[in-house]
PDB file of N, CA and C in Angstrom:
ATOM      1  N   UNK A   1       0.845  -1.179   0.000  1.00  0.00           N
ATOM      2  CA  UNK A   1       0.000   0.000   0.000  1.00  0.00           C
ATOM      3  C   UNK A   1       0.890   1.242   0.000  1.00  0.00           C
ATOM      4  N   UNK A   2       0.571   1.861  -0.995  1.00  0.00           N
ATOM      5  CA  UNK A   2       1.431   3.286  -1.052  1.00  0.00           C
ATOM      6  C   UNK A   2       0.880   4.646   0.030  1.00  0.00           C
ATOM      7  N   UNK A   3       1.214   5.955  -0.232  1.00  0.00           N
ATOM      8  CA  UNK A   3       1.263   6.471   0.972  1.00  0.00           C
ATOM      9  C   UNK A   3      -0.274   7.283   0.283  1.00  0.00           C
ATOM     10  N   UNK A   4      -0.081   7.315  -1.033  1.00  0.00           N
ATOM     11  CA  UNK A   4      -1.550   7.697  -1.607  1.00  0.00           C
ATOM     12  C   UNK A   4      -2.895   7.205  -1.522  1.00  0.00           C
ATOM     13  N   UNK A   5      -2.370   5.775  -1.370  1.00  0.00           N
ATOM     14  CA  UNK A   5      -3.654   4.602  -0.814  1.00  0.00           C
ATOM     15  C   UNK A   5      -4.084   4.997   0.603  1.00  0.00           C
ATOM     16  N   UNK A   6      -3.065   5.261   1.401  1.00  0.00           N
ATOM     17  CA  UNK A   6      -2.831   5.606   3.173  1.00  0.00           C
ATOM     18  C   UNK A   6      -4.230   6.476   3.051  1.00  0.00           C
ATOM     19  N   UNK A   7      -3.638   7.564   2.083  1.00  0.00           N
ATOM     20  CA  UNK A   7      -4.429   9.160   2.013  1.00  0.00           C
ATOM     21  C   UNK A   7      -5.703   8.729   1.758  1.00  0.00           C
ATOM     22  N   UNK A   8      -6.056   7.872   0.480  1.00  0.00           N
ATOM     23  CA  UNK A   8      -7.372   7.959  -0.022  1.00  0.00           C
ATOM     24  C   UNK A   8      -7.932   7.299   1.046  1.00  0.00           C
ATOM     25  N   UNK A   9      -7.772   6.603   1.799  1.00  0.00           N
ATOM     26  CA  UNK A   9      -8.558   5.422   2.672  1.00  0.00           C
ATOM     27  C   UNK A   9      -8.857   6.482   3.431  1.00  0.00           C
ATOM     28  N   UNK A  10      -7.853   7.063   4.145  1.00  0.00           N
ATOM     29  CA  UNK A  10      -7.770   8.150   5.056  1.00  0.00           C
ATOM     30  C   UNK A  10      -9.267   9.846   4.748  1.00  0.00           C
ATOM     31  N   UNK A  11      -9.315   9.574   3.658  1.00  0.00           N
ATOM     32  CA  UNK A  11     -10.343  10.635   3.020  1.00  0.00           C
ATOM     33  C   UNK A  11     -11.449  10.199   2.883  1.00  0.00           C
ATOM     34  N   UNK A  12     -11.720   8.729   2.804  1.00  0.00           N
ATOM     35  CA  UNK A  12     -12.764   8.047   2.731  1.00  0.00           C
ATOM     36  C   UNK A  12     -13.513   7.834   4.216  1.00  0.00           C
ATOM     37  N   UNK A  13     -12.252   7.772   4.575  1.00  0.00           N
ATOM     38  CA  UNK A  13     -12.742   7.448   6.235  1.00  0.00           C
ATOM     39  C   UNK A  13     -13.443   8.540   7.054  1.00  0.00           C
ATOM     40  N   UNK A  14     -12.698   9.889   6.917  1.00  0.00           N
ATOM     41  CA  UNK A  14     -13.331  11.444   6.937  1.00  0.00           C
ATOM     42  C   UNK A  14     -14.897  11.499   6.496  1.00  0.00           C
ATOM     43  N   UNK A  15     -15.191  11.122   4.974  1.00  0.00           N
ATOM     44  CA  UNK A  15     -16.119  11.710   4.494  1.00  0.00           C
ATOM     45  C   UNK A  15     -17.292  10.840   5.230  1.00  0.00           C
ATOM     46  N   UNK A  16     -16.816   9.515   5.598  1.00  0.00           N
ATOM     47  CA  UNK A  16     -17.921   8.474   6.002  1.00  0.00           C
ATOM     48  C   UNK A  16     -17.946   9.201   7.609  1.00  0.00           C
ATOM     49  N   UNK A  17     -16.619   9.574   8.263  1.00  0.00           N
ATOM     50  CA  UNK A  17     -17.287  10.029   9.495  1.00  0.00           C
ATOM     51  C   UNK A  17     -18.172  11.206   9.721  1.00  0.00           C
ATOM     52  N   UNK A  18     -17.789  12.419   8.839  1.00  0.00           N
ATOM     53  CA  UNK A  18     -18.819  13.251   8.445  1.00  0.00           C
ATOM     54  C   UNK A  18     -20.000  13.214   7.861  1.00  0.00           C
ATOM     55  N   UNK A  19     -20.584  12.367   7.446  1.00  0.00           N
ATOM     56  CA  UNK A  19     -21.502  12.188   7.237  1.00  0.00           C
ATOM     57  C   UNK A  19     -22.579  10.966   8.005  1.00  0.00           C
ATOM     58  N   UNK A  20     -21.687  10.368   9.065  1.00  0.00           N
ATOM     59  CA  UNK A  20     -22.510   9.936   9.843  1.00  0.00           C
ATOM     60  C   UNK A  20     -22.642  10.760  11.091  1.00  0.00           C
ATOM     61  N   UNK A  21     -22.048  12.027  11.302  1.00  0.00           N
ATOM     62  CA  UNK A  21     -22.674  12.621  11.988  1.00  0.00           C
ATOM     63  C   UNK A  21     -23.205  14.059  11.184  1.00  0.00           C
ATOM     64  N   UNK A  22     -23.584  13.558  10.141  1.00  0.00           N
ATOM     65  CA  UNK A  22     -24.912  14.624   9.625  1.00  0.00           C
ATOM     66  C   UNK A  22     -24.212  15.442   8.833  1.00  0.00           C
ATOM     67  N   UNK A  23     -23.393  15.477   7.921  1.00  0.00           N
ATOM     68  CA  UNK A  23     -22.436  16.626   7.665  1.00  0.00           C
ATOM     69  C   UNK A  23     -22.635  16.135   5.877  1.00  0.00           C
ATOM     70  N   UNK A  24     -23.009  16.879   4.637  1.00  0.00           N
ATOM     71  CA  UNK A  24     -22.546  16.405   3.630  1.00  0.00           C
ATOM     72  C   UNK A  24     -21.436  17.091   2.950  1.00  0.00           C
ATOM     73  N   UNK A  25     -20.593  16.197   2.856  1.00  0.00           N
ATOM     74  CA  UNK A  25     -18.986  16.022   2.047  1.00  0.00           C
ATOM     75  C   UNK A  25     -19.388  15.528   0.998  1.00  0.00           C
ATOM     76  N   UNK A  26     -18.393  15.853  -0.206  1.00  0.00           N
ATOM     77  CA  UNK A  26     -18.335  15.324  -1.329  1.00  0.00           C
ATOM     78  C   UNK A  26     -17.051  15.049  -2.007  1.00  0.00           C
ATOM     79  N   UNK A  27     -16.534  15.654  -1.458  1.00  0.00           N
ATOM     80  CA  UNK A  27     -15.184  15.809  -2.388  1.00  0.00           C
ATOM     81  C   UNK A  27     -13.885  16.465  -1.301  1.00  0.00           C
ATOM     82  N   UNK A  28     -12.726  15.831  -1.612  1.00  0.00           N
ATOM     83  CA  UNK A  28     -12.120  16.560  -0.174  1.00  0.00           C
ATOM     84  C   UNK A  28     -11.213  18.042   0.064  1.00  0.00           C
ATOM     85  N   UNK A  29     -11.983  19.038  -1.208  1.00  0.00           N
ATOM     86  CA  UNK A  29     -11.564  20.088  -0.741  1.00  0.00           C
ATOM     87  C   UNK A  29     -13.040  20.499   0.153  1.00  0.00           C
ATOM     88  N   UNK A  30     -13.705  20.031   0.653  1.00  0.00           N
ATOM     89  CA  UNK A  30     -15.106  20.768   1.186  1.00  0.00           C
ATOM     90  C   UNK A  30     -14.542  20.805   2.379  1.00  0.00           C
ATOM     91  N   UNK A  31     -14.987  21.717   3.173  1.00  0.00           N
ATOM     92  CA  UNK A  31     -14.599  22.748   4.248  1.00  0.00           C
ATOM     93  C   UNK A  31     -15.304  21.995   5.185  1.00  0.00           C
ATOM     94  N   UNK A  32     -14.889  21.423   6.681  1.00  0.00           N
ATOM     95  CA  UNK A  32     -16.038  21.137   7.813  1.00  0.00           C
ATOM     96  C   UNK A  32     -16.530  22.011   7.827  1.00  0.00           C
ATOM     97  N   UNK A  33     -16.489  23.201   7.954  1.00  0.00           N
ATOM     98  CA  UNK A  33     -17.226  24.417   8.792  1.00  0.00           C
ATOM     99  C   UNK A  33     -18.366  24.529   7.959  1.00  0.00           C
ATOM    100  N   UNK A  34     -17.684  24.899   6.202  1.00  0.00           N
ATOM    101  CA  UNK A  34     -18.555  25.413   5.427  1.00  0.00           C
ATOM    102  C   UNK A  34     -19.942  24.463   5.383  1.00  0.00           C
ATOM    103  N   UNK A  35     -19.576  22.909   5.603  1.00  0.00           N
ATOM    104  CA  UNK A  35     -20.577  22.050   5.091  1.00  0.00           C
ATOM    105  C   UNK A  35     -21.780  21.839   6.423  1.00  0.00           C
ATOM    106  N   UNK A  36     -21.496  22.904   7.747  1.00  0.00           N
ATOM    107  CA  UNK A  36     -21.987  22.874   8.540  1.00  0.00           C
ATOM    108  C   UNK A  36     -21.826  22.320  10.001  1.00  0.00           C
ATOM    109  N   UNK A  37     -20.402  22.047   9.741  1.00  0.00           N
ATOM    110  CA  UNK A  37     -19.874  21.542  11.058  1.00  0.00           C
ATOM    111  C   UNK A  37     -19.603  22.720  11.955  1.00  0.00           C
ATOM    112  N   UNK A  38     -20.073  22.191  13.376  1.00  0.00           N
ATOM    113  CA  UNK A  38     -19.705  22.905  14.720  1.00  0.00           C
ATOM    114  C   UNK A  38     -18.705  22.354  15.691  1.00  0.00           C
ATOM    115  N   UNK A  39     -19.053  23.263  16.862  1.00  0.00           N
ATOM    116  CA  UNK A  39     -18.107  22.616  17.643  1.00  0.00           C
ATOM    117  C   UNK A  39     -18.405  21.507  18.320  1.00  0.00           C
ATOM    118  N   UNK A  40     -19.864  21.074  18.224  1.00  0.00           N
ATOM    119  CA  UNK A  40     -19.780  19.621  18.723  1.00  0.00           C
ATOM    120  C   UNK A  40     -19.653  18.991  17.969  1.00  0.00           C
ATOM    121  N   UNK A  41     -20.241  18.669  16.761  1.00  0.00           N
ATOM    122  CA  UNK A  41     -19.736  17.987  15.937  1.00  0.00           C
ATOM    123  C   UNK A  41     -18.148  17.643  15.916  1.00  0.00           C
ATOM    124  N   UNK A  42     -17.346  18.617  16.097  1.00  0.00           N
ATOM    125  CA  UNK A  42     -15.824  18.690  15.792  1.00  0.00           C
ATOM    126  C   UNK A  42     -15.467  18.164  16.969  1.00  0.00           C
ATOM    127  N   UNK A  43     -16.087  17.845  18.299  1.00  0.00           N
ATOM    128  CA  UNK A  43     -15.489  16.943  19.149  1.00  0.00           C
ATOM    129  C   UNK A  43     -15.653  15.876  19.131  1.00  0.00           C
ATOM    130  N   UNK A  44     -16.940  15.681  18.422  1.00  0.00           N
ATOM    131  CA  UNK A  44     -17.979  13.953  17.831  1.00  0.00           C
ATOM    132  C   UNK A  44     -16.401  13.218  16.760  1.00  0.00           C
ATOM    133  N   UNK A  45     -16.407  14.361  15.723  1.00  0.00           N
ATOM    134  CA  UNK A  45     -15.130  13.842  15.008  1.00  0.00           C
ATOM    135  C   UNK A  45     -14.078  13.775  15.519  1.00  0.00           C
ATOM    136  N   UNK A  46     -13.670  14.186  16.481  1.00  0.00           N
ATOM    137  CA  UNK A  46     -12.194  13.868  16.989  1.00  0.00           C
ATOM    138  C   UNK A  46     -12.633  12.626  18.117  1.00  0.00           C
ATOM    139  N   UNK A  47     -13.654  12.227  18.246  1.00  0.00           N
ATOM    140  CA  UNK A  47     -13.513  11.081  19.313  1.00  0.00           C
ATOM    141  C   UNK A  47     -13.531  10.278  18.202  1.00  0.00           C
ATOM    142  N   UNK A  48     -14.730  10.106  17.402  1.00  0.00           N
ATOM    143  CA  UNK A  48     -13.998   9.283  16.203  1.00  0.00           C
ATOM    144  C   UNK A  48     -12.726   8.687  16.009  1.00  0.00           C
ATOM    145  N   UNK A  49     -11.955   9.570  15.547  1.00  0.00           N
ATOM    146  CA  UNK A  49     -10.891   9.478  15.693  1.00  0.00           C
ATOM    147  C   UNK A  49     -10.280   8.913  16.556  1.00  0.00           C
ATOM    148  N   UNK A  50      -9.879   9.749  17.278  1.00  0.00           N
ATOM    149  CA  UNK A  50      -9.322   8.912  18.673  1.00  0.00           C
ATOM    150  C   UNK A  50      -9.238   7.595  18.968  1.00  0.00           C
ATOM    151  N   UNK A  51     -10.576   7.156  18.879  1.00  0.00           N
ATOM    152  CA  UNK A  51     -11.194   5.438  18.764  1.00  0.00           C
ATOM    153  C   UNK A  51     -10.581   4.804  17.587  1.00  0.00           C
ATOM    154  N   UNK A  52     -10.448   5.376  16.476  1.00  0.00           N
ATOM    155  CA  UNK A  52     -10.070   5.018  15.501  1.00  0.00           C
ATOM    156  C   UNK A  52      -8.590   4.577  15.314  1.00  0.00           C
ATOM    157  N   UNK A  53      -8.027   5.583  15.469  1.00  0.00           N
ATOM    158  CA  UNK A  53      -6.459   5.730  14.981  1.00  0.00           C
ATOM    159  C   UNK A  53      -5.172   6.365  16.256  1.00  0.00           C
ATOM    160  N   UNK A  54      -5.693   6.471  17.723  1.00  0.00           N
ATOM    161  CA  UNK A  54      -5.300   6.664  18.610  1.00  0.00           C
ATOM    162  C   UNK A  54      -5.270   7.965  19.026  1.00  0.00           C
ATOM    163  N   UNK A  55      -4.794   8.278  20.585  1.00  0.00           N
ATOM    164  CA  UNK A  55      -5.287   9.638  21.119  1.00  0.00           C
ATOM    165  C   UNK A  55      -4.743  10.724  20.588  1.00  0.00           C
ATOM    166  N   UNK A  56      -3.271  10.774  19.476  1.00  0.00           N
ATOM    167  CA  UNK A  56      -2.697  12.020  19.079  1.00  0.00           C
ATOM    168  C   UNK A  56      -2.905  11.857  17.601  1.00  0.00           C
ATOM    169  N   UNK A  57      -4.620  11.281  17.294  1.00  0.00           N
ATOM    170  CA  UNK A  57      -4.779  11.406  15.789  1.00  0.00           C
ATOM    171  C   UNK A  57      -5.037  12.913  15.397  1.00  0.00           C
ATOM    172  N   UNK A  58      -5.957  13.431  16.158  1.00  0.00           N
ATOM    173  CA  UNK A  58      -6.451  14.963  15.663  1.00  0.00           C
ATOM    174  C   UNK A  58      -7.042  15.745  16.793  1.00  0.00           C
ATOM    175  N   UNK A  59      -6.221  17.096  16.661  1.00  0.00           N
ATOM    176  CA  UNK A  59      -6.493  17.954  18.050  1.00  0.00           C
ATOM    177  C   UNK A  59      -7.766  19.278  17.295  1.00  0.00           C
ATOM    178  N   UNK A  60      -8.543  19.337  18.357  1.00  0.00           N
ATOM    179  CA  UNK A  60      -9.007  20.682  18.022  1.00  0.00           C
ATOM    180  C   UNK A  60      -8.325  21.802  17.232  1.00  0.00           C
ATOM    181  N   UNK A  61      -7.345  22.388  17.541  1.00  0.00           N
ATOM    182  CA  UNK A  61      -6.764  23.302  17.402  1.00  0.00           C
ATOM    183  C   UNK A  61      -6.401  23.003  15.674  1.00  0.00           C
ATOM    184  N   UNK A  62      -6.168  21.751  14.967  1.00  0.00           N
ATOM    185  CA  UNK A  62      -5.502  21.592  13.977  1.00  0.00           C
ATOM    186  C   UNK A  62      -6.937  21.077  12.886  1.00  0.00           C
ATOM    187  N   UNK A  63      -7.481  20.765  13.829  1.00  0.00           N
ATOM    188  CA  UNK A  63      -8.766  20.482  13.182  1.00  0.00           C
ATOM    189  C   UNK A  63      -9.294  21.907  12.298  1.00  0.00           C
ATOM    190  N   UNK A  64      -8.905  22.767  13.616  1.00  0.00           N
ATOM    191  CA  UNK A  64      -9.350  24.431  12.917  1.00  0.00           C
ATOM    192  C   UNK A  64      -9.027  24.870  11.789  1.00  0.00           C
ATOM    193  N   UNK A  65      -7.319  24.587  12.242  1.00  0.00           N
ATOM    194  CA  UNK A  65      -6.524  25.408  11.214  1.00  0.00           C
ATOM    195  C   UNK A  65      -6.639  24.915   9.985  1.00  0.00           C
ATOM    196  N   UNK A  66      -6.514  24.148   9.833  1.00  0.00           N
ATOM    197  CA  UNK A  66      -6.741  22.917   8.325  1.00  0.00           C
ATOM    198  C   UNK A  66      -8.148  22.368   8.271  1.00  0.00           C
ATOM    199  N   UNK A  67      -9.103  22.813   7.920  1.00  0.00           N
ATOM    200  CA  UNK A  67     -10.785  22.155   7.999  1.00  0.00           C
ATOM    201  C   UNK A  67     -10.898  21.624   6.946  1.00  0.00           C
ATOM    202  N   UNK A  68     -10.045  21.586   5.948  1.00  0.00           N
ATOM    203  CA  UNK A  68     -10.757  20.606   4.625  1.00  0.00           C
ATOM    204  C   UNK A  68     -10.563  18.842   4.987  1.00  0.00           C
ATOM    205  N   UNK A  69     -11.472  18.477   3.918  1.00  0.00           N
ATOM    206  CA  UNK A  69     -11.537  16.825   4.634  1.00  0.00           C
ATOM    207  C   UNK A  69     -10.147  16.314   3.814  1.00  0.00           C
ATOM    208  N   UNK A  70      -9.759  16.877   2.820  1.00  0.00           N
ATOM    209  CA  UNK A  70      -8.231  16.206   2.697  1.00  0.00           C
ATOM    210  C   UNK A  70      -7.134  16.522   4.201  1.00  0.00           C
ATOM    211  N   UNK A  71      -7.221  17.744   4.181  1.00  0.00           N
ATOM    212  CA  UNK A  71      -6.817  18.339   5.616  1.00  0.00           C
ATOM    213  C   UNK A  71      -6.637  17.845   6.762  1.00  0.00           C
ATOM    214  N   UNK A  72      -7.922  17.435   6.959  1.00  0.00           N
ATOM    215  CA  UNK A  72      -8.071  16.509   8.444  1.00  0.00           C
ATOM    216  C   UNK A  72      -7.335  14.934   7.407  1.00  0.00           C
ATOM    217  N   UNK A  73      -7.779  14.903   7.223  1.00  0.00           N
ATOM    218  CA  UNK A  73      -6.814  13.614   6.184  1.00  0.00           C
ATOM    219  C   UNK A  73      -5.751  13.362   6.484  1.00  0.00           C
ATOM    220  N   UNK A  74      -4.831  14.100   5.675  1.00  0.00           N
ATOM    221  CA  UNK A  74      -3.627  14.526   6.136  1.00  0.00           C
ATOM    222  C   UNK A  74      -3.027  14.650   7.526  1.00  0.00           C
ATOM    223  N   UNK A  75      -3.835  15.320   8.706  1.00  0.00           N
ATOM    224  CA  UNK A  75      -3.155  15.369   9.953  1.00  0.00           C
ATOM    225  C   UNK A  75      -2.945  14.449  10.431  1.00  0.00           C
ATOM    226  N   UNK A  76      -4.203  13.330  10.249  1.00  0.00           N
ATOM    227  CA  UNK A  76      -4.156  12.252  10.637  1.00  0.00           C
ATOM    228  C   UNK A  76      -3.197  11.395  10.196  1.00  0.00           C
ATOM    229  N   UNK A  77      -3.335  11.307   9.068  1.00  0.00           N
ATOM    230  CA  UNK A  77      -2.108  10.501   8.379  1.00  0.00           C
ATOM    231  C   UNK A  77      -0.792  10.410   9.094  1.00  0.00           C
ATOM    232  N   UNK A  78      -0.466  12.164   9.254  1.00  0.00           N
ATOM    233  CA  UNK A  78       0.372  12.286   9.918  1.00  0.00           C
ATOM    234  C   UNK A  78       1.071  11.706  11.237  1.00  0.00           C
ATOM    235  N   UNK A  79      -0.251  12.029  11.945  1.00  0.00           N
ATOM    236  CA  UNK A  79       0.130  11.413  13.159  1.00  0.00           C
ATOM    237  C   UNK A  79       0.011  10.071  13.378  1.00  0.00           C
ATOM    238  N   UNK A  80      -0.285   9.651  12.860  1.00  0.00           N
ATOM    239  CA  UNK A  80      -0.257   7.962  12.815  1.00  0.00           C
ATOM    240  C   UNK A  80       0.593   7.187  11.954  1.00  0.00           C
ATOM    241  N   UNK A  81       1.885   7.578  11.458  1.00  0.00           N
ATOM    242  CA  UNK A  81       2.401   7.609  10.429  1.00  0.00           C
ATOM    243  C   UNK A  81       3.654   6.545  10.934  1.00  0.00           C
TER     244      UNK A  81
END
């Protein structure tokens, strides 16, 4: 598995968690915020996470700064890398 496969799984995994907590994504330049995400939601997704891919997958703070779902993608990637 290449590091692009990592990513796409990783974007897939985003859009499915956003949208099971109510959020529609389509594509992964779409914005959490823009598509209607809040701040609970954005803690719903980081426990996600958490559960998912361990406790230093995705912090609030980075969640902010970077809101696209490639974005959060990416951090994650990162930190689990």
């Amino acid at each position: 598995m290449t590091d692009s496969d990592v990513r796409v799984d990783l974007i897939a995994w985003v859009t499915e968690a956003c949208a099971a907590l109510g959020l529609e994504v389509a594509k992964p330049e779409d914005d959490f915020f823009e598509v209607g995400g809040t701040s609970l939601i954005l803690v719903r997704l980081i426990a996600r996470a958490v559960d998912e891919f361990g406790a230093d997958a995705l912090s609030p703070d980075e969640l902010i700064e970077s809101s696209t779902i490639g974005e959060i993608a990416a951090t994650i990637q990162s930190h689990t890398a």
